[in-house]
N, C-alpha and C. Protein backbone atom coordinates (compact mmCIF):
# COMPACT_ATOMS: atom_id res chain seq x y z
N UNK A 1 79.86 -16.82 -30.82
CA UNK A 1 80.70 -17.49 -29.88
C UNK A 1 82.13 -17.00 -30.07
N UNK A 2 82.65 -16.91 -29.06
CA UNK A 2 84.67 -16.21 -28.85
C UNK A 2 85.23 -17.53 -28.54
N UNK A 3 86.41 -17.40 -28.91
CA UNK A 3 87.10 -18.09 -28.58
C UNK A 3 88.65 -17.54 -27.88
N UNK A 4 88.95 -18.03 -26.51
CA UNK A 4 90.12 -17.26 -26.02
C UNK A 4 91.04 -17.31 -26.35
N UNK A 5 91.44 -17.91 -27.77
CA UNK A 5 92.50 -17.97 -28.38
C UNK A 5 92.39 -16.09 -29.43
N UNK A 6 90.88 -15.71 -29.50
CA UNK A 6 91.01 -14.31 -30.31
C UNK A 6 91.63 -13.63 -29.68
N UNK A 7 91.04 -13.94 -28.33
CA UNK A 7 91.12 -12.33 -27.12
C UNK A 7 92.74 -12.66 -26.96
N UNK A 8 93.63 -13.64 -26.82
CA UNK A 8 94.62 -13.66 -26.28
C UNK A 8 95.69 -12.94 -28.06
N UNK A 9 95.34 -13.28 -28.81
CA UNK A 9 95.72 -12.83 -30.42
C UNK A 9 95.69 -11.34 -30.00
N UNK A 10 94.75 -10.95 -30.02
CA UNK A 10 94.11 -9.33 -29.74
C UNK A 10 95.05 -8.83 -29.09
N UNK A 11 95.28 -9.07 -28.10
CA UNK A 11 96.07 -8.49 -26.79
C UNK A 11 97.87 -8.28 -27.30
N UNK A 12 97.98 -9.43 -27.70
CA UNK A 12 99.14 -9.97 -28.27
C UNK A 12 99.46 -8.21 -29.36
N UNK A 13 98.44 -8.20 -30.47
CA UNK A 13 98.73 -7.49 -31.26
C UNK A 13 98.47 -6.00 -30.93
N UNK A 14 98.00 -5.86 -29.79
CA UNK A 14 98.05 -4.67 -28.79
C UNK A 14 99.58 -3.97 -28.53
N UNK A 15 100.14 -5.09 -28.04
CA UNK A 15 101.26 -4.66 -27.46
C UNK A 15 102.43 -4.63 -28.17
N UNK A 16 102.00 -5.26 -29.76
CA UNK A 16 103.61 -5.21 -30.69
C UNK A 16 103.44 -3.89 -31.17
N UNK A 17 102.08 -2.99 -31.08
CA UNK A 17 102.08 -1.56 -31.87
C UNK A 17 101.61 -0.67 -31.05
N UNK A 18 102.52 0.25 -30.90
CA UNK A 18 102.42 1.68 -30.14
C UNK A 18 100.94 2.59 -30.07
N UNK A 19 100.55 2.39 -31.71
CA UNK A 19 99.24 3.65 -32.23
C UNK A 19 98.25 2.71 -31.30
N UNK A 20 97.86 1.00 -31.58
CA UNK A 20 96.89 0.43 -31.22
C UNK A 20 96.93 0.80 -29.32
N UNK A 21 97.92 0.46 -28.83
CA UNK A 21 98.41 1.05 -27.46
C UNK A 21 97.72 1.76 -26.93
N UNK A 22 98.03 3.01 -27.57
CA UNK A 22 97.75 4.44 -27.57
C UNK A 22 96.72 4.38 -27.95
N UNK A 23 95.66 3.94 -28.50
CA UNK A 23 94.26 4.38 -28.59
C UNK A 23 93.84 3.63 -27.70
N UNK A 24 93.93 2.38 -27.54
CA UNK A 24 93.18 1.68 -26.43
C UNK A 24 93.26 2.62 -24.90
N UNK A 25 94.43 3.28 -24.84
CA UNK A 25 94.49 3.97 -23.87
C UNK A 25 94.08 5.17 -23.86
N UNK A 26 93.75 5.88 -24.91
CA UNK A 26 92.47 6.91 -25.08
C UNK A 26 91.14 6.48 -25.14
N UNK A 27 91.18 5.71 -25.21
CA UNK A 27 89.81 4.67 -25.18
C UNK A 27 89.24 5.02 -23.70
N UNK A 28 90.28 3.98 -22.85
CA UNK A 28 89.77 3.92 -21.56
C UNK A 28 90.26 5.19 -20.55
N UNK A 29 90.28 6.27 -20.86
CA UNK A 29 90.81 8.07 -20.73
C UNK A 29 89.08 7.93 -21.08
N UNK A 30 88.45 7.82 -21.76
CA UNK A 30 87.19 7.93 -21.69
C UNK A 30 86.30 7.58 -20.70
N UNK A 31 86.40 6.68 -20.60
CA UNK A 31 85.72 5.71 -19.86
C UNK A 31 85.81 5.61 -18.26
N UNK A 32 86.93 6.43 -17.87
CA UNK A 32 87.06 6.88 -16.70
C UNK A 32 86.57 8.17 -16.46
N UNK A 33 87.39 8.89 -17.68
CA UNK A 33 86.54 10.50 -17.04
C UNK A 33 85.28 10.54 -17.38
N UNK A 34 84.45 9.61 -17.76
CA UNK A 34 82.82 9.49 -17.65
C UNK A 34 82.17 8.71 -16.28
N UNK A 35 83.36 8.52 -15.63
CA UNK A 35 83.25 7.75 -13.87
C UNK A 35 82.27 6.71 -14.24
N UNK A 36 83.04 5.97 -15.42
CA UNK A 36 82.14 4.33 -15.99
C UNK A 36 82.00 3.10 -14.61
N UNK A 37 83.73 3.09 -13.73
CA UNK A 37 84.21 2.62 -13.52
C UNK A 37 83.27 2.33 -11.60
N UNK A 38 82.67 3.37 -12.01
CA UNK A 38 81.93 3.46 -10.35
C UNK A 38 80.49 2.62 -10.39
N UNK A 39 80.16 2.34 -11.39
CA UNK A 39 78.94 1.81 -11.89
C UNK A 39 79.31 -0.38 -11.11
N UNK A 40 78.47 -0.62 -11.05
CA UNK A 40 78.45 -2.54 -10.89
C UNK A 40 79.20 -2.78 -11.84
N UNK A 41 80.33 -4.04 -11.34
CA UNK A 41 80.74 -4.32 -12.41
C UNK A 41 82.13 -4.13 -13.65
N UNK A 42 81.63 -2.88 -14.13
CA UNK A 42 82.14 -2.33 -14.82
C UNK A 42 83.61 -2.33 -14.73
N UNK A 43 84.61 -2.40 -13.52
CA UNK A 43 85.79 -1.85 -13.39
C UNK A 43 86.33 -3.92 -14.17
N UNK A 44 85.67 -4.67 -13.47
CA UNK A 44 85.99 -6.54 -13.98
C UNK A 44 85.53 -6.81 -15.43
N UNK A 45 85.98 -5.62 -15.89
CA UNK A 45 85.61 -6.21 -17.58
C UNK A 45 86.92 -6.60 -18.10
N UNK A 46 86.94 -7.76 -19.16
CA UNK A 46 88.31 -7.49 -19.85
C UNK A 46 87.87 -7.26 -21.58
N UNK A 47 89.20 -6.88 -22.32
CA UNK A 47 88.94 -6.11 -23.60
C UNK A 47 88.98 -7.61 -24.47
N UNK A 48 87.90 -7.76 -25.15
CA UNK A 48 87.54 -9.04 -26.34
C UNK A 48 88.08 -8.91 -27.69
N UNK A 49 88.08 -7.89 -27.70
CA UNK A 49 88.44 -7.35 -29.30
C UNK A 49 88.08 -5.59 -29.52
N UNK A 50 89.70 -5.26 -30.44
CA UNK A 50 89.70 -4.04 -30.60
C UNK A 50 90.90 -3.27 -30.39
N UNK A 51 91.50 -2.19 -30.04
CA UNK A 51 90.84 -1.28 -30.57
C UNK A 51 90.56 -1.16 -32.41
N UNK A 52 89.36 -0.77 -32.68
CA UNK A 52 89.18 -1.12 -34.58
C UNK A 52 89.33 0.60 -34.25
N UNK A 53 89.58 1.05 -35.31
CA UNK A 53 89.84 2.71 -35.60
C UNK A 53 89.12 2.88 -36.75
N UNK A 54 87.70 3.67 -37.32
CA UNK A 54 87.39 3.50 -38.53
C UNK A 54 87.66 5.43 -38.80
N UNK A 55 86.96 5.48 -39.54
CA UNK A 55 87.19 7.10 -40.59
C UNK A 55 86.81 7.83 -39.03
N UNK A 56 85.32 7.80 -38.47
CA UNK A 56 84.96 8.81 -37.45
C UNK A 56 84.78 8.07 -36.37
N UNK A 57 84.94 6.86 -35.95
CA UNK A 57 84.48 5.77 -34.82
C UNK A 57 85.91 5.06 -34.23
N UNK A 58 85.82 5.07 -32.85
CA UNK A 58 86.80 3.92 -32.16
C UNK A 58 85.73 2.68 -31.79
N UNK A 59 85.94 1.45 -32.23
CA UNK A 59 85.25 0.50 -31.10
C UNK A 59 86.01 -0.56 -30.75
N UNK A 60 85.77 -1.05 -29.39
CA UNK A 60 86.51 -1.87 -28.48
C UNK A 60 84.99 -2.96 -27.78
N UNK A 61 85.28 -4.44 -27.96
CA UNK A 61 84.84 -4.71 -27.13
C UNK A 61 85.33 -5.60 -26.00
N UNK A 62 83.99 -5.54 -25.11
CA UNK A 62 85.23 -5.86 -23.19
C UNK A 62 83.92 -7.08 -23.35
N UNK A 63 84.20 -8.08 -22.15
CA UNK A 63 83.63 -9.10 -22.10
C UNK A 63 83.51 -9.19 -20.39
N UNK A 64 82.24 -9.90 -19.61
CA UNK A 64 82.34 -10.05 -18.21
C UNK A 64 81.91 -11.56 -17.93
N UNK A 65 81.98 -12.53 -17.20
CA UNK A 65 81.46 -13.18 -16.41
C UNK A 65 79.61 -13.14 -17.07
N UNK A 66 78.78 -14.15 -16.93
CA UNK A 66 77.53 -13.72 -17.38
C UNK A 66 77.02 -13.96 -15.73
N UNK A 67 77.25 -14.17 -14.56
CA UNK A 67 77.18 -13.56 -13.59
C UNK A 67 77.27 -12.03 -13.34
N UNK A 68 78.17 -11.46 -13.77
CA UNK A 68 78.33 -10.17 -13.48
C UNK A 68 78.06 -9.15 -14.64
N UNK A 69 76.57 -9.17 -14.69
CA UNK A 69 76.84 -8.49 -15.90
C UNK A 69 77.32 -6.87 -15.88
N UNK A 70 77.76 -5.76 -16.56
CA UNK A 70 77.41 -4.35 -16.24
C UNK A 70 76.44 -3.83 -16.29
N UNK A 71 76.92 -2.78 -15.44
CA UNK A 71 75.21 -1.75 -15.06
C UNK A 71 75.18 -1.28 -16.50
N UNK A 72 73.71 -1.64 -16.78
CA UNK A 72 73.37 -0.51 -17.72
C UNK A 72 73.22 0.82 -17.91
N UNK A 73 72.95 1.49 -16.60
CA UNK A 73 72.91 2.77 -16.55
C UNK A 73 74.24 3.25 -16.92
N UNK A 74 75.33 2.43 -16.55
CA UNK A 74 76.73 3.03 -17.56
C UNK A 74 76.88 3.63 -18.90
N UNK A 75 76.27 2.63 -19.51
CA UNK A 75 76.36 3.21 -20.56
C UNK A 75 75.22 4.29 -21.25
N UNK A 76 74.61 4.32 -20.64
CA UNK A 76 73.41 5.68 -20.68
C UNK A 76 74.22 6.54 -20.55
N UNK A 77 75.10 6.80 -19.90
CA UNK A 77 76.49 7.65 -19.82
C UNK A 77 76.81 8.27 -21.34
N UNK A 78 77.51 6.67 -21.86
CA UNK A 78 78.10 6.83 -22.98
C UNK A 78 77.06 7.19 -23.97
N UNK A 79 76.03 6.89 -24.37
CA UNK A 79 74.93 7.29 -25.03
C UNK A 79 74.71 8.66 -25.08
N UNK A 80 74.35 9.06 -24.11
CA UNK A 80 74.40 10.67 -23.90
C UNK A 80 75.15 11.44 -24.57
N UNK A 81 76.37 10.86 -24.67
CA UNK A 81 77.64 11.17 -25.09
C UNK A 81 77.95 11.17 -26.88
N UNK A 82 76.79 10.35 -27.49
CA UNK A 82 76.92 10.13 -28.60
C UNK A 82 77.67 8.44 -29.23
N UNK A 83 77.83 8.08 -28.23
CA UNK A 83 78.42 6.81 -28.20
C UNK A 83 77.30 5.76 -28.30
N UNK A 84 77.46 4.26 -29.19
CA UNK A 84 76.96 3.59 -29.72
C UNK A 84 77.46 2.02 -28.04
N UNK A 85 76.54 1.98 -27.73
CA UNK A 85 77.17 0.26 -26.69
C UNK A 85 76.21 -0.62 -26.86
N UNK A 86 76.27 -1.71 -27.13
CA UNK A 86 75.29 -3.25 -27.73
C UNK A 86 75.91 -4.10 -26.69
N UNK A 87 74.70 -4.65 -25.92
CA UNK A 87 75.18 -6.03 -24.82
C UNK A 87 74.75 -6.90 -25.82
N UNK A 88 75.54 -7.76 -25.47
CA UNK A 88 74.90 -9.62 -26.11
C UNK A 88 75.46 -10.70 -25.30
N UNK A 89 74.81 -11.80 -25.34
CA UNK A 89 75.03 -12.58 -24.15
C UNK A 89 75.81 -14.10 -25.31
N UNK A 90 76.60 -14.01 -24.76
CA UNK A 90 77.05 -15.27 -25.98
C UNK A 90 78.37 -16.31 -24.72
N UNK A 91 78.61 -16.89 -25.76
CA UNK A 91 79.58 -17.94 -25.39
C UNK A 91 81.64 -18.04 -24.98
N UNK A 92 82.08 -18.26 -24.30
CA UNK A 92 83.52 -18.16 -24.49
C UNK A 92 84.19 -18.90 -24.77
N UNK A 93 85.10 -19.82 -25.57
CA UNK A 93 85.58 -21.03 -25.84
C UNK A 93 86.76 -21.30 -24.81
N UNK A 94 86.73 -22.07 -23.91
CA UNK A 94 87.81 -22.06 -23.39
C UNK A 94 88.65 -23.50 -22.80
N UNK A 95 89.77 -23.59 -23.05
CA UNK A 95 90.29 -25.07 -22.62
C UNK A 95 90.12 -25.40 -21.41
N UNK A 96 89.57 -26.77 -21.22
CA UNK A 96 89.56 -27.47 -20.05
C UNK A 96 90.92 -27.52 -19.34
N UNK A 97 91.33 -27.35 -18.13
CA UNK A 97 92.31 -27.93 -17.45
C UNK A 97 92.13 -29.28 -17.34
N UNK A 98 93.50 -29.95 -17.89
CA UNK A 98 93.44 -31.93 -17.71
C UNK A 98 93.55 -31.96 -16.37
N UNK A 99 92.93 -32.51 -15.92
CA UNK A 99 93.46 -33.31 -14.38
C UNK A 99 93.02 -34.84 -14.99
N UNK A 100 92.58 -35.25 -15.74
CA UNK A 100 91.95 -36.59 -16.20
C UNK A 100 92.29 -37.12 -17.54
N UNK A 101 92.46 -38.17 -17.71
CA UNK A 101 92.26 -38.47 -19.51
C UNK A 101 91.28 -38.19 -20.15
N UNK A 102 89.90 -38.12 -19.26
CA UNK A 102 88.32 -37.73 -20.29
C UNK A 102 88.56 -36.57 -20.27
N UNK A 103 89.89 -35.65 -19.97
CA UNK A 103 89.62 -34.11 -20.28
C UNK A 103 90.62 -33.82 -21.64
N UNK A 104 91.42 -35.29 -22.09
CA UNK A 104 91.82 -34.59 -23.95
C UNK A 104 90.68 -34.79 -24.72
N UNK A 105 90.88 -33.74 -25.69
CA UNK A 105 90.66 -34.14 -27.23
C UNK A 105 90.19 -35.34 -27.53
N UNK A 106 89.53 -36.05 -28.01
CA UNK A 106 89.84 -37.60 -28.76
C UNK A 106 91.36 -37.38 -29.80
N UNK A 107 92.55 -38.07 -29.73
CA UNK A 107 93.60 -38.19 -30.68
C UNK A 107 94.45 -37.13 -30.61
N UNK A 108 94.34 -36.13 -29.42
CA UNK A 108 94.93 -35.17 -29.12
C UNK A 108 95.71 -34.90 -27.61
N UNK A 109 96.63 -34.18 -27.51
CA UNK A 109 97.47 -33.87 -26.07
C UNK A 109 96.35 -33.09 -25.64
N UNK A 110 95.88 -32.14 -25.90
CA UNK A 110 94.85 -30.77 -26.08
C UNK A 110 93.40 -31.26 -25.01
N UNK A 111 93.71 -30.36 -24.15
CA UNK A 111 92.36 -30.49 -23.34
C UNK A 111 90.75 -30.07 -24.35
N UNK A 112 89.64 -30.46 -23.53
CA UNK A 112 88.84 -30.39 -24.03
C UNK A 112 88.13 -28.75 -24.16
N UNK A 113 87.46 -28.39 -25.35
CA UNK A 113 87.42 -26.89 -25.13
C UNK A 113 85.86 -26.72 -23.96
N UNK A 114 85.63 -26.05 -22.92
CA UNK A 114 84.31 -25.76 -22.42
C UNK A 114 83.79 -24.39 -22.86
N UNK A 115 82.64 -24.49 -23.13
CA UNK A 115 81.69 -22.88 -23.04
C UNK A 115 81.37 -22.39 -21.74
N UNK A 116 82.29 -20.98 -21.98
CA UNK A 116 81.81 -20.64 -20.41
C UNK A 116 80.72 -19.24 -20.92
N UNK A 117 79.76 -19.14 -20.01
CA UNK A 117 78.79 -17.72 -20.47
C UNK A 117 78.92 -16.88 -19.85
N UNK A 118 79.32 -15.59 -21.10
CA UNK A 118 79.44 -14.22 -20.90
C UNK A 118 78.74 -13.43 -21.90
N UNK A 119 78.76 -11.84 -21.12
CA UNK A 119 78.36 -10.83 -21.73
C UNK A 119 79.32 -10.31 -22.47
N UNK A 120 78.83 -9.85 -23.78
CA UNK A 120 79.82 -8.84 -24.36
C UNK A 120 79.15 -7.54 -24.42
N UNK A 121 80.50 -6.84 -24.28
CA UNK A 121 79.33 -5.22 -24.38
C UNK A 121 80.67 -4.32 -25.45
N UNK A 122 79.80 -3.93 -26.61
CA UNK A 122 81.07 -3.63 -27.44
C UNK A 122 80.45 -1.97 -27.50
N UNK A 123 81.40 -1.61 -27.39
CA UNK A 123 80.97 0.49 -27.27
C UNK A 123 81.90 1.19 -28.90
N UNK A 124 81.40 1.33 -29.31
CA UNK A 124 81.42 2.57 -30.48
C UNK A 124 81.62 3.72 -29.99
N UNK A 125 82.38 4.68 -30.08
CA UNK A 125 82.57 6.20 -30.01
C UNK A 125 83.08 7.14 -30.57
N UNK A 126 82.87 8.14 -30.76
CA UNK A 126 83.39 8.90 -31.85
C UNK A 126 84.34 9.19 -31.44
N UNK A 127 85.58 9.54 -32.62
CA UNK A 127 86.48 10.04 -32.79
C UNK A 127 86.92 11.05 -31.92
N UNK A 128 85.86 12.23 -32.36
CA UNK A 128 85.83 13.56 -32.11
C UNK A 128 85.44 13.43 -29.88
N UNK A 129 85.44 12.44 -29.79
CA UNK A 129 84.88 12.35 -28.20
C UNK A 129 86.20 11.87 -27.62
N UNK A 130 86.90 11.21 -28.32
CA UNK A 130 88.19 10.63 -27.58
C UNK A 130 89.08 11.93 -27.61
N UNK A 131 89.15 12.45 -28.36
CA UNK A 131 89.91 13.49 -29.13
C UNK A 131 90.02 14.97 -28.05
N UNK A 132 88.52 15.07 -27.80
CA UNK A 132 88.27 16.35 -26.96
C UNK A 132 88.94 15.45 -25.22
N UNK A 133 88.60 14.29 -25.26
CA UNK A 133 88.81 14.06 -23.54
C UNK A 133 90.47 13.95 -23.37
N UNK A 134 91.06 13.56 -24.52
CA UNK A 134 92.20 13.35 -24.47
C UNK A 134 93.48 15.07 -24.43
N UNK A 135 92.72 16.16 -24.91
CA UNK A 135 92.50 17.81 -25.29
C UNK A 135 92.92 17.68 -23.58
N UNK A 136 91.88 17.24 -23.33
CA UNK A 136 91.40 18.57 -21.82
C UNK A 136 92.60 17.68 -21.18
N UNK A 137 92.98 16.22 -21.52
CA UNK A 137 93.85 15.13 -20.11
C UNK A 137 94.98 16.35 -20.17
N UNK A 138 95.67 16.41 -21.51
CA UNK A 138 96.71 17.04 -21.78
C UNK A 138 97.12 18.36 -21.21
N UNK A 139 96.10 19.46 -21.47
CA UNK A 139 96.03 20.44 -20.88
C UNK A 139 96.10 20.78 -18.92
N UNK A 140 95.39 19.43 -18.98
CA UNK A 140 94.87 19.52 -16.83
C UNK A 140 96.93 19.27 -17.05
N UNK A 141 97.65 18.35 -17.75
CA UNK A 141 98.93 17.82 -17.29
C UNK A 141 99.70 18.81 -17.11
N UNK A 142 99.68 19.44 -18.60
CA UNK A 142 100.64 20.34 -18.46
C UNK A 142 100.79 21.81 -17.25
N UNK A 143 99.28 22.10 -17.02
CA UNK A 143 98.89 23.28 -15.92
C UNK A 143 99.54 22.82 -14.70
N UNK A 144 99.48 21.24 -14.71
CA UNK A 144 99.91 20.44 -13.19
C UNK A 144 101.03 21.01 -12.89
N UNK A 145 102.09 20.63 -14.26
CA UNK A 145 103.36 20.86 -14.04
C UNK A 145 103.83 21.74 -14.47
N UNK A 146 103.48 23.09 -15.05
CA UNK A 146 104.01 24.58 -15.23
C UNK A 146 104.32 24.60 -16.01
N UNK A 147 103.96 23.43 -17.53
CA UNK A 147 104.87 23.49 -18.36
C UNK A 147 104.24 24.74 -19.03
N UNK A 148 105.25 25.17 -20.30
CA UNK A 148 104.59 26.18 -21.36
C UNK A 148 104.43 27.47 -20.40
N UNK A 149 104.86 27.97 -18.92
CA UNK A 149 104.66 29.14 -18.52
C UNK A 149 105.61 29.46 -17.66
N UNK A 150 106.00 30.39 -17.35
CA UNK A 150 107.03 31.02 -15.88
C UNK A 150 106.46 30.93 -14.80
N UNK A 151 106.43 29.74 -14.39
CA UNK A 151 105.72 29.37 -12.83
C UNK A 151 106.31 30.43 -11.65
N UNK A 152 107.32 31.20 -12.00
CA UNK A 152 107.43 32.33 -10.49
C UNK A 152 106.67 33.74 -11.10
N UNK A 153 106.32 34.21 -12.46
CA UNK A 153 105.44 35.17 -12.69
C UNK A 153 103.73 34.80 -12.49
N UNK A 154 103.67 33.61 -13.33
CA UNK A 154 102.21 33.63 -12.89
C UNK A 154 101.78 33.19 -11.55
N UNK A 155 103.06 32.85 -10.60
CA UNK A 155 102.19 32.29 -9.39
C UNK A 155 102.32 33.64 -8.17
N UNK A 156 103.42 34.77 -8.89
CA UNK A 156 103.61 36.01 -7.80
C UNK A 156 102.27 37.08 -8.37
N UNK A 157 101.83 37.58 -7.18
CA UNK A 157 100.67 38.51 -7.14
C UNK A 157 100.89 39.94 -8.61
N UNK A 158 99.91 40.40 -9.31
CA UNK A 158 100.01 41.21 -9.95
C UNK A 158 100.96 42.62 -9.37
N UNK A 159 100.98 42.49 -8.39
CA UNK A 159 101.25 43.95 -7.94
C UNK A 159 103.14 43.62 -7.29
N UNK A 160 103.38 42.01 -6.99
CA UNK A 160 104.67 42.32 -6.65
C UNK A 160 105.11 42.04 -7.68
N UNK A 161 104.88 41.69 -9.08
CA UNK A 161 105.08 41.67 -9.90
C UNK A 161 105.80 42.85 -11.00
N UNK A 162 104.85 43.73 -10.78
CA UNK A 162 105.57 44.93 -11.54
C UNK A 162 106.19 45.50 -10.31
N UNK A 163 106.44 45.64 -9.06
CA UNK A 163 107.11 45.68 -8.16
C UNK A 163 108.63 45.55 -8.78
N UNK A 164 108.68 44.20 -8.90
CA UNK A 164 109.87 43.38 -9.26
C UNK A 164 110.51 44.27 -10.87
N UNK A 165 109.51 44.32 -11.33
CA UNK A 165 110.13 44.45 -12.58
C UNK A 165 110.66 46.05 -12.27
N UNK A 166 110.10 46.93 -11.24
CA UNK A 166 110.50 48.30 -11.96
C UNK A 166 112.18 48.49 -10.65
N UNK A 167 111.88 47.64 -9.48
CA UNK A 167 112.68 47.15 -8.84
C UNK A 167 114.08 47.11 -9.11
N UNK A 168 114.15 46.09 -10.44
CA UNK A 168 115.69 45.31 -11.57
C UNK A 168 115.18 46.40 -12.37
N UNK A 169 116.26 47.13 -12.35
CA UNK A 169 116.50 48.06 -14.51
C UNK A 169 117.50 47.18 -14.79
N UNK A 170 117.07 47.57 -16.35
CA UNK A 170 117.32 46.99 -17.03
C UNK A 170 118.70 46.20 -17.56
N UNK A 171 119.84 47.64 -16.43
CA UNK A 171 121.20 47.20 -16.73
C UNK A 171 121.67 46.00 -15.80
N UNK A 172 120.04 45.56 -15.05
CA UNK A 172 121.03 44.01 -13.96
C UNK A 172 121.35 44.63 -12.51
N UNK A 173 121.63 46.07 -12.42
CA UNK A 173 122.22 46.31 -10.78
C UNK A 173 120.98 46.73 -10.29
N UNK A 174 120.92 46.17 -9.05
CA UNK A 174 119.87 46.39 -8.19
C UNK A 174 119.20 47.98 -7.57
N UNK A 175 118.44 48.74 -7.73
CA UNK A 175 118.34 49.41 -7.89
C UNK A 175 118.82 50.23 -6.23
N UNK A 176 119.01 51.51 -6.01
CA UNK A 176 119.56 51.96 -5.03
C UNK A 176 118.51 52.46 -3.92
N UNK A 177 119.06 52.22 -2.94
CA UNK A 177 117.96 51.99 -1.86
C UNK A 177 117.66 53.86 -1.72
N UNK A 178 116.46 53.99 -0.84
CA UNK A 178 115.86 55.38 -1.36
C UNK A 178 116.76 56.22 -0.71
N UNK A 179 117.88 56.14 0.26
CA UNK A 179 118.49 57.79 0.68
C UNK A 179 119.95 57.44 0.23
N UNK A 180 120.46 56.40 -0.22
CA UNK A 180 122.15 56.58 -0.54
C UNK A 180 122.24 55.40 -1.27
N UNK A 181 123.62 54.89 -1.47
CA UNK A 181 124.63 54.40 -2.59
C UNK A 181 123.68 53.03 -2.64
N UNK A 182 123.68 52.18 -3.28
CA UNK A 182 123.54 51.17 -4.05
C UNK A 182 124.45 50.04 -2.67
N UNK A 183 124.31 48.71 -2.35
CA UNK A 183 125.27 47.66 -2.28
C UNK A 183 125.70 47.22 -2.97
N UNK A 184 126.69 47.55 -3.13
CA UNK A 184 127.52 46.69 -4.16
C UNK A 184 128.52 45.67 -3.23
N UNK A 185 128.62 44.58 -3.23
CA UNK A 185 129.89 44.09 -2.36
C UNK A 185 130.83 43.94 -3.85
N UNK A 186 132.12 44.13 -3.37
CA UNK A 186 133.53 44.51 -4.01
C UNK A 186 134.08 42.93 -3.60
């Protein structure tokens, strides 16, 4: 049984640290570029607990509605993949809204807690899987935006290329047109 006082702790301690951040968000860099998100379901999950980081494993688990559960074939996905996912059907602890006095505590301000039923589905994955998807995010970014290359050499044709280069010598003046003087404007 959860109680939404973990998941709200969890979240909490998500956001005071950058690394936890940052993996949860390589986490779900996974989980998209495995098109999890197209499956039933799947996109109305929220995160229960996690991200845990061990020696070779990330695991996170998400929680749904026990109406809605996720497709299983999702995670046949992740399986494939080398990834570890366990459903279990359990309980959520959660405070009653008062609209009534029979909704405190006995001796308390504190509404009463209800069980609401949900699925948990907690996914295991390796290291080495976040690692490579997170490789390729980086790489597609930087190609996006030209970084790391001379976006007017590699995007001009091989041939106007050395064009260009034999074009400019080396001393900077433009080279002289084929029957007379050079332009120079004065």
């Amino acid at each position: 049984m959860r109680d939404i006082l973990d998941v709200i702790k969890n979240v909490e301690s998500i956001y005071s640290t950058n690394s936890s951040l940052s993996t949860l968000k390589d986490f779900e860099r996974v989980l998209d570029e495995m098109n999890m998100y197209v499956y039933k379901n799947w996109a109305d999950g929220e995160l229960a607990s996690g991200p845990k980081v061990d020696r070779h494993w990330v695991t996170a688990s998400f929680m749904w509605p026990r109406e809605k559960m996720p497709d299983p074939m999702a995670a046949k996905r992740l399986i494939d993949y080398g990834c570890r996912v366990r459903y279990e059907k359990t309980n959520l602890l959660e405070p009653r809204q008062v609209k009534t006095p029979d909704d405190f505590r006995p001796g308390t301000r504190k509404g009463k807690l209800d069980q609401t039923p949900v699925w948990l589905v907690e996914i295991t994955m390796p290291k080495t899987l976040v690692q490579d998807i997170f490789n390729g995010y980086m790489t597609k970014m930087k190609e996006s935006m030209g970084i790391g290359r001379n976006a007017n050499v590699d995007s001009a044709p091989p041939q106007a290329a050395e064009q260009a280069a034999v074009a400019a010598p080396a001393g900077g003046m433009p080279a002289a047109p084929a029957g007379g003087e050079p332009n120079v404007a004065a």
